[in-house]
Protein backbone atom coordinates (compact mmCIF):
# COMPACT_ATOMS: atom_id res chain seq x y z
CA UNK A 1 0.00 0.00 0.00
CA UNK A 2 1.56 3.61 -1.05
CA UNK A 3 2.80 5.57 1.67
CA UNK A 4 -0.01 8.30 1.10
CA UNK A 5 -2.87 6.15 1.05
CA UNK A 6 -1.78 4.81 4.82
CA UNK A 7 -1.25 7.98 6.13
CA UNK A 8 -4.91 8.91 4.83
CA UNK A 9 -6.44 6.35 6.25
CA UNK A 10 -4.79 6.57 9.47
CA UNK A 11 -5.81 10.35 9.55
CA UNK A 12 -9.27 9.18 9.35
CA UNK A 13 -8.73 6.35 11.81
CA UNK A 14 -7.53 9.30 14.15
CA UNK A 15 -10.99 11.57 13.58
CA UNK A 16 -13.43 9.33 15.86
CA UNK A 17 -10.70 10.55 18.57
CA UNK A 18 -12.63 14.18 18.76
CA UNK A 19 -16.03 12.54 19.16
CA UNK A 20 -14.09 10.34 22.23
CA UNK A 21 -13.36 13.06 23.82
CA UNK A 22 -16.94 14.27 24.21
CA UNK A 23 -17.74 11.02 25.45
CA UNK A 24 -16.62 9.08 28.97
CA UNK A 25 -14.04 7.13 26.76
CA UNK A 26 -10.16 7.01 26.29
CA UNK A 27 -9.87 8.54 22.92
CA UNK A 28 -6.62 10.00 23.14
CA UNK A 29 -5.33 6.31 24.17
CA UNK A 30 -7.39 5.57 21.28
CA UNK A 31 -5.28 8.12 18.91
CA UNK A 32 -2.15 7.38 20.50
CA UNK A 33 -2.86 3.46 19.65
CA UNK A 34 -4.24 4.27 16.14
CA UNK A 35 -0.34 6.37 15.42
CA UNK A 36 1.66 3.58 17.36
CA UNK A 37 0.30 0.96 15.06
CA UNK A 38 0.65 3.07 11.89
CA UNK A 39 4.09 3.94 12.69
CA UNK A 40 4.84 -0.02 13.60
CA UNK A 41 3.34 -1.21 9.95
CA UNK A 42 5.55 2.03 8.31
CA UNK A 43 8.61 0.39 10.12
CA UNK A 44 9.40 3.82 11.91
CA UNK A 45 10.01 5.56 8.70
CA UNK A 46 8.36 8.50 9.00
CA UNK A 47 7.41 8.79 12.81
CA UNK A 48 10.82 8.36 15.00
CA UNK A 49 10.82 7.53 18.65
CA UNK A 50 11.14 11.67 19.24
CA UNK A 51 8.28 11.84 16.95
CA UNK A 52 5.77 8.84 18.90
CA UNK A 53 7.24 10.45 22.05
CA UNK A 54 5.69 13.79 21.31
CA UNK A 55 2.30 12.47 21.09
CA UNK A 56 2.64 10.03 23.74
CA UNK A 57 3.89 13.38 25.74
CA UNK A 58 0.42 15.19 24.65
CA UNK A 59 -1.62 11.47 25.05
CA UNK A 60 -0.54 11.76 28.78
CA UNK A 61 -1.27 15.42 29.24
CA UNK A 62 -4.72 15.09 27.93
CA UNK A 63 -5.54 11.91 30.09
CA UNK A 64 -3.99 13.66 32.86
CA UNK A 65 -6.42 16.98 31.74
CA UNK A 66 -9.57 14.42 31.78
CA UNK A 67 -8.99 12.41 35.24
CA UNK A 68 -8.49 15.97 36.98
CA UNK A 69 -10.42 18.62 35.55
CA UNK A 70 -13.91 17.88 37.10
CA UNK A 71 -11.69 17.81 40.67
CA UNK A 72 -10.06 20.94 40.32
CA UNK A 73 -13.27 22.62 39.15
CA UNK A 74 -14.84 21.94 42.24
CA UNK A 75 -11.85 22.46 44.56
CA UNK A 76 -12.71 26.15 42.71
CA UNK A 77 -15.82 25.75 43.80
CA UNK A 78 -15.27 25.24 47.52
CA UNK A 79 -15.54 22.10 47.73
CA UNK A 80 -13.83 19.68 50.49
CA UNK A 81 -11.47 17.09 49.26
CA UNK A 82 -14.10 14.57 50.56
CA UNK A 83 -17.11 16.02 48.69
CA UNK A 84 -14.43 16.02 45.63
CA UNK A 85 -14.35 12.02 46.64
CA UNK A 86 -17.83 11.37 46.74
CA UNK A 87 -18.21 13.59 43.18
CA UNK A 88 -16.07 10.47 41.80
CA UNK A 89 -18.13 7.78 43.27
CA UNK A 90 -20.94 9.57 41.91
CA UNK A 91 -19.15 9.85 38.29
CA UNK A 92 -19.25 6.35 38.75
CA UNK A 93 -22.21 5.23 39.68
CA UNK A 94 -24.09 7.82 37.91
CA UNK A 95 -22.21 6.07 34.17
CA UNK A 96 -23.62 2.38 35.60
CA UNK A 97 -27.32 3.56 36.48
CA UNK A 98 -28.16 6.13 33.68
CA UNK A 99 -25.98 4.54 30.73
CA UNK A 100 -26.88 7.52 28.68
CA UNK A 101 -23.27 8.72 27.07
CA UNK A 102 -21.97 11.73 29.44
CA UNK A 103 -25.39 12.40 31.08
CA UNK A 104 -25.46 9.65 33.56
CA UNK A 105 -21.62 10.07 34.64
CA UNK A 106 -22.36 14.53 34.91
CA UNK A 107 -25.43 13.83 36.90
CA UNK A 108 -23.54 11.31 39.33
CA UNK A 109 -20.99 13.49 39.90
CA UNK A 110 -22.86 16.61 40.36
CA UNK A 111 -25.13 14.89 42.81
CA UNK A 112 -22.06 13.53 44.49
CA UNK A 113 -20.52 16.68 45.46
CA UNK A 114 -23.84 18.68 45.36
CA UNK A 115 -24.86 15.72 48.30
CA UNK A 116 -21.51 16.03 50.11
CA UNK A 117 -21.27 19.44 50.11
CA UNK A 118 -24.68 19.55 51.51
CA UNK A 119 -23.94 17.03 54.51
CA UNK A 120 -21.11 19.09 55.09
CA UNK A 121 -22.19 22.77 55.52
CA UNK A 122 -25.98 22.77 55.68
CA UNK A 123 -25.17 25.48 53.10
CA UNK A 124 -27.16 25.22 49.74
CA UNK A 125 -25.78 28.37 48.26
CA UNK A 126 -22.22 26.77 48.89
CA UNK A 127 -23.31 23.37 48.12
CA UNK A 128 -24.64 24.18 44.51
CA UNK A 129 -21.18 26.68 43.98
CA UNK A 130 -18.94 23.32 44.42
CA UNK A 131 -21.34 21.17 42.41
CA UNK A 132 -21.62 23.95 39.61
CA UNK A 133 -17.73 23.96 40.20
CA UNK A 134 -17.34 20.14 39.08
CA UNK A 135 -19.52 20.77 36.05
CA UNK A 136 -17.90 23.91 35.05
CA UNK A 137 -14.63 21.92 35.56
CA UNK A 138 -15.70 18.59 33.25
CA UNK A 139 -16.49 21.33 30.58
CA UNK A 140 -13.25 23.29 31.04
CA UNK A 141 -11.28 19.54 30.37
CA UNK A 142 -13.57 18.52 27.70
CA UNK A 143 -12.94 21.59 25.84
CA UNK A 144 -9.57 20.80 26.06
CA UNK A 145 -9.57 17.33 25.19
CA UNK A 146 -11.14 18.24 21.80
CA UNK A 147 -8.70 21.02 21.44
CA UNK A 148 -6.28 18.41 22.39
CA UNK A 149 -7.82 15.80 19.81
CA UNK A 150 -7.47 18.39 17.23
CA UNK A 151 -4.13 19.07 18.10
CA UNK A 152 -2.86 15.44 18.28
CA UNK A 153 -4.33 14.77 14.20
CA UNK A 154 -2.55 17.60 12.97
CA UNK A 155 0.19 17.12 14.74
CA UNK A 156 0.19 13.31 14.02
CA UNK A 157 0.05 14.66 10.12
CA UNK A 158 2.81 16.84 10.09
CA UNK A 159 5.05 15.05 11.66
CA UNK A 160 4.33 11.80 9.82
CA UNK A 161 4.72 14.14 6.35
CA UNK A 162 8.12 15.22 7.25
């Protein structure tokens, strides 16, 4: 198979990462795998280690951006470490009861901190501002794990083109 024509069709192996990113998934593991396995069948001709390193550099940050983000947006919000705990266990239990894509895994996790915060301070006002904190923060990351996404394809392109 030319060159060209792999590199095209790893490009478009590479787009479902954006739509991953949206969703409670590991795209950019997903991307990462999709360039590791085009660089294997290429024999490391046009992507060196430097090259795979790079995007395994920006693969980490962005997994590192996802697993945090929600947790620092409600640490912004005033929440307590534990409430930030029991917005988790919500995340998680919230993706197992309502397996609606990224609704069921937001609502958990709101209701977990929302719920903690709650139990905490009898405050509502400061209750909602740490759950509205989490949300905020799960936006904030999933904006940048599109921009990210985005990033990693061209990236991935240029650097396999030259």
């Amino acid at each position: 198979m030319p060159y060209i024509l792999s590199l095209i069709i790893a490009a478009l192996l590479l787009i479902p990462g954006i739509a991953m990113a949206v969703l409670p998934v590991p795209g950019a593991l997903y991307m990462f795998i999709v360039a590791l396995v085009f660089a294997y069948i290429d024999g490391f001709m046009h992507l060196s280690a430097t090259d795979i390193s790079i995007l395994a550099a920006l693969t980490f940050l962005t997994m590192l951006v996802d697993f945090f983000a929600g947790m620092i947006g409600a640490k912004w919000g005033g929440a307590a470490w534990m409430s930030i705990v029991w917005g988790f266990f919500g995340f998680i239990v919230g993706s197992a009861i309502i397996p609606i894509p990224i609704f069921g895994s937001l609502a958990g996790m709101f209701i977990g901190v929302l719920a903690s915060e709650w139990f905490r301070t009898r405050d509502v006002r400061q209750a909602h501002k740490a759950a509205a904190g989490s949300f905020l923060g799960w936006l904030a990351g999933t904006g940048f794990k599109v921009a990210s996404a985005v990033a990693f394809i061209v990236l991935f392109v240029i650097l396999a083109l030259i």
